[in-house]
Structures are given as structure tokens and as C-alpha cells.
Protein backbone atom coordinates (compact mmCIF):
# COMPACT_ATOMS: atom_id res chain seq x y z
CA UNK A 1 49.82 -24.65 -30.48
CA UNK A 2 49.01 -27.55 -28.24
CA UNK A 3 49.41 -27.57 -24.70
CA UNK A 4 51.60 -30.82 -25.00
CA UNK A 5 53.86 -28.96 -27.86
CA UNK A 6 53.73 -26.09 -25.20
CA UNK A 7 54.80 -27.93 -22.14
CA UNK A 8 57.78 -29.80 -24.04
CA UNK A 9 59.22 -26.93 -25.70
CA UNK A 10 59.16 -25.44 -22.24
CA UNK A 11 63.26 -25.40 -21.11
CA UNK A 12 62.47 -26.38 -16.86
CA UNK A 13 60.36 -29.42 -18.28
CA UNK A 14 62.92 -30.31 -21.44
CA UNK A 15 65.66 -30.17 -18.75
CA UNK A 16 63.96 -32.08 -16.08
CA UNK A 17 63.20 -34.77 -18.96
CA UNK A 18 67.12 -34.47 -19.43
CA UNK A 19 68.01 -34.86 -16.00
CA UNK A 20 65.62 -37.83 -15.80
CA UNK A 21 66.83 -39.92 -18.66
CA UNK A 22 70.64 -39.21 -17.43
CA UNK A 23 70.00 -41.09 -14.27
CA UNK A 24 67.52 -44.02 -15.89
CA UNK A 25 70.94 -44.55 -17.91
CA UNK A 26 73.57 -44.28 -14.97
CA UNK A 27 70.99 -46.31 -12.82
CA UNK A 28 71.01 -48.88 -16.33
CA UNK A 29 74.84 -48.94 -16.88
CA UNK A 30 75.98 -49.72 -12.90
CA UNK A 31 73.03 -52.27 -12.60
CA UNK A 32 74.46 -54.10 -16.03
CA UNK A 33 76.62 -56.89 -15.62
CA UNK A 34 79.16 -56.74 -18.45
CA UNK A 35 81.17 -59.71 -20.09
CA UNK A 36 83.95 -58.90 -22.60
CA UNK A 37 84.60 -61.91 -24.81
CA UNK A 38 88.19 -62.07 -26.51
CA UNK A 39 88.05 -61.33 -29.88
CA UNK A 40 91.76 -62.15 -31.22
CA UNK A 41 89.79 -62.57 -34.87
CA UNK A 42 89.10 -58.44 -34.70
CA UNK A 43 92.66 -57.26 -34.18
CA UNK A 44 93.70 -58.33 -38.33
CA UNK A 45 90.08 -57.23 -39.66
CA UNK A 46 91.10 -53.51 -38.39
CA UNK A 47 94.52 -53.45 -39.86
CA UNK A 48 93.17 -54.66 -43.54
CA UNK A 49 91.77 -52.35 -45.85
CA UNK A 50 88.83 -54.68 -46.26
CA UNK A 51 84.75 -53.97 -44.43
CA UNK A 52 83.86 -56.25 -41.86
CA UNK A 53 80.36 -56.02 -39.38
CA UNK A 54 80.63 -55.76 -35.75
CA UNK A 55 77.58 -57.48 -34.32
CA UNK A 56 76.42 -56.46 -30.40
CA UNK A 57 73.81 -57.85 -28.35
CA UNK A 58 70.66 -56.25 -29.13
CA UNK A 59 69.88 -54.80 -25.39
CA UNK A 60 73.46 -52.89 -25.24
CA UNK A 61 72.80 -50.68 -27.76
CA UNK A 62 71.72 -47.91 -25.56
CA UNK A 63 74.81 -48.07 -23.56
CA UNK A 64 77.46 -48.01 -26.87
């Protein structure tokens, strides 16, 4: 076994890594400014039976 493979299996450093990437994306979401745009068109889609595609900026999609 590698000593990469051995450090990241190791729990303190796969929990530190954990920890870490919680606050990058707390830091990310409270530093984003967010704009809601109405979207009076969605409201009918949902109550059909019929498929429809939600599109989202492409730099959100962490944060969904």
C-alpha cells in the first residue's frame, strides 16, 4: 500500500479533510451574493404531469 493510500484512509487526516472542505463551503456560501429571479412560468410546469429542465448557473452547483 502506498503511503498516500495510507495517509488518506487514515480517520484524523480524512476528518481534518472534512472539516476543511465544510468551512471552504460556509466561507463560499456567506461570501456569494444570491439573486432569485421570479419564475411565475415554473409554478404550472410542476402541477402538469409533463418533464420539463431546470437550468442553474454553472458556478452554483456546489451550493444546490
Amino acid at each position: 500500500m502506498g503511503f498516500r493510500k495510507k495517509i488518506l484512509q487514515s480517520d484524523g487526516v480524512r476528518r481534518f479533510l472534512c472539516w476543511l472542505i465544510s468551512v471552504y463551503l460556509r466561507f463560499v456560501y456567506h461570501s456569494s451574493r444570491w439573486d432569485h429571479q421570479e419564475a411565475e412560468f415554473l409554478e404550472p410546469l410542476i402541477a402538469t404531469d409533463e418533464a420539463f429542465v431546470v437550468a442553474l448557473w454553472h458556478n452554483r452547483v456546489v451550493m444546490m
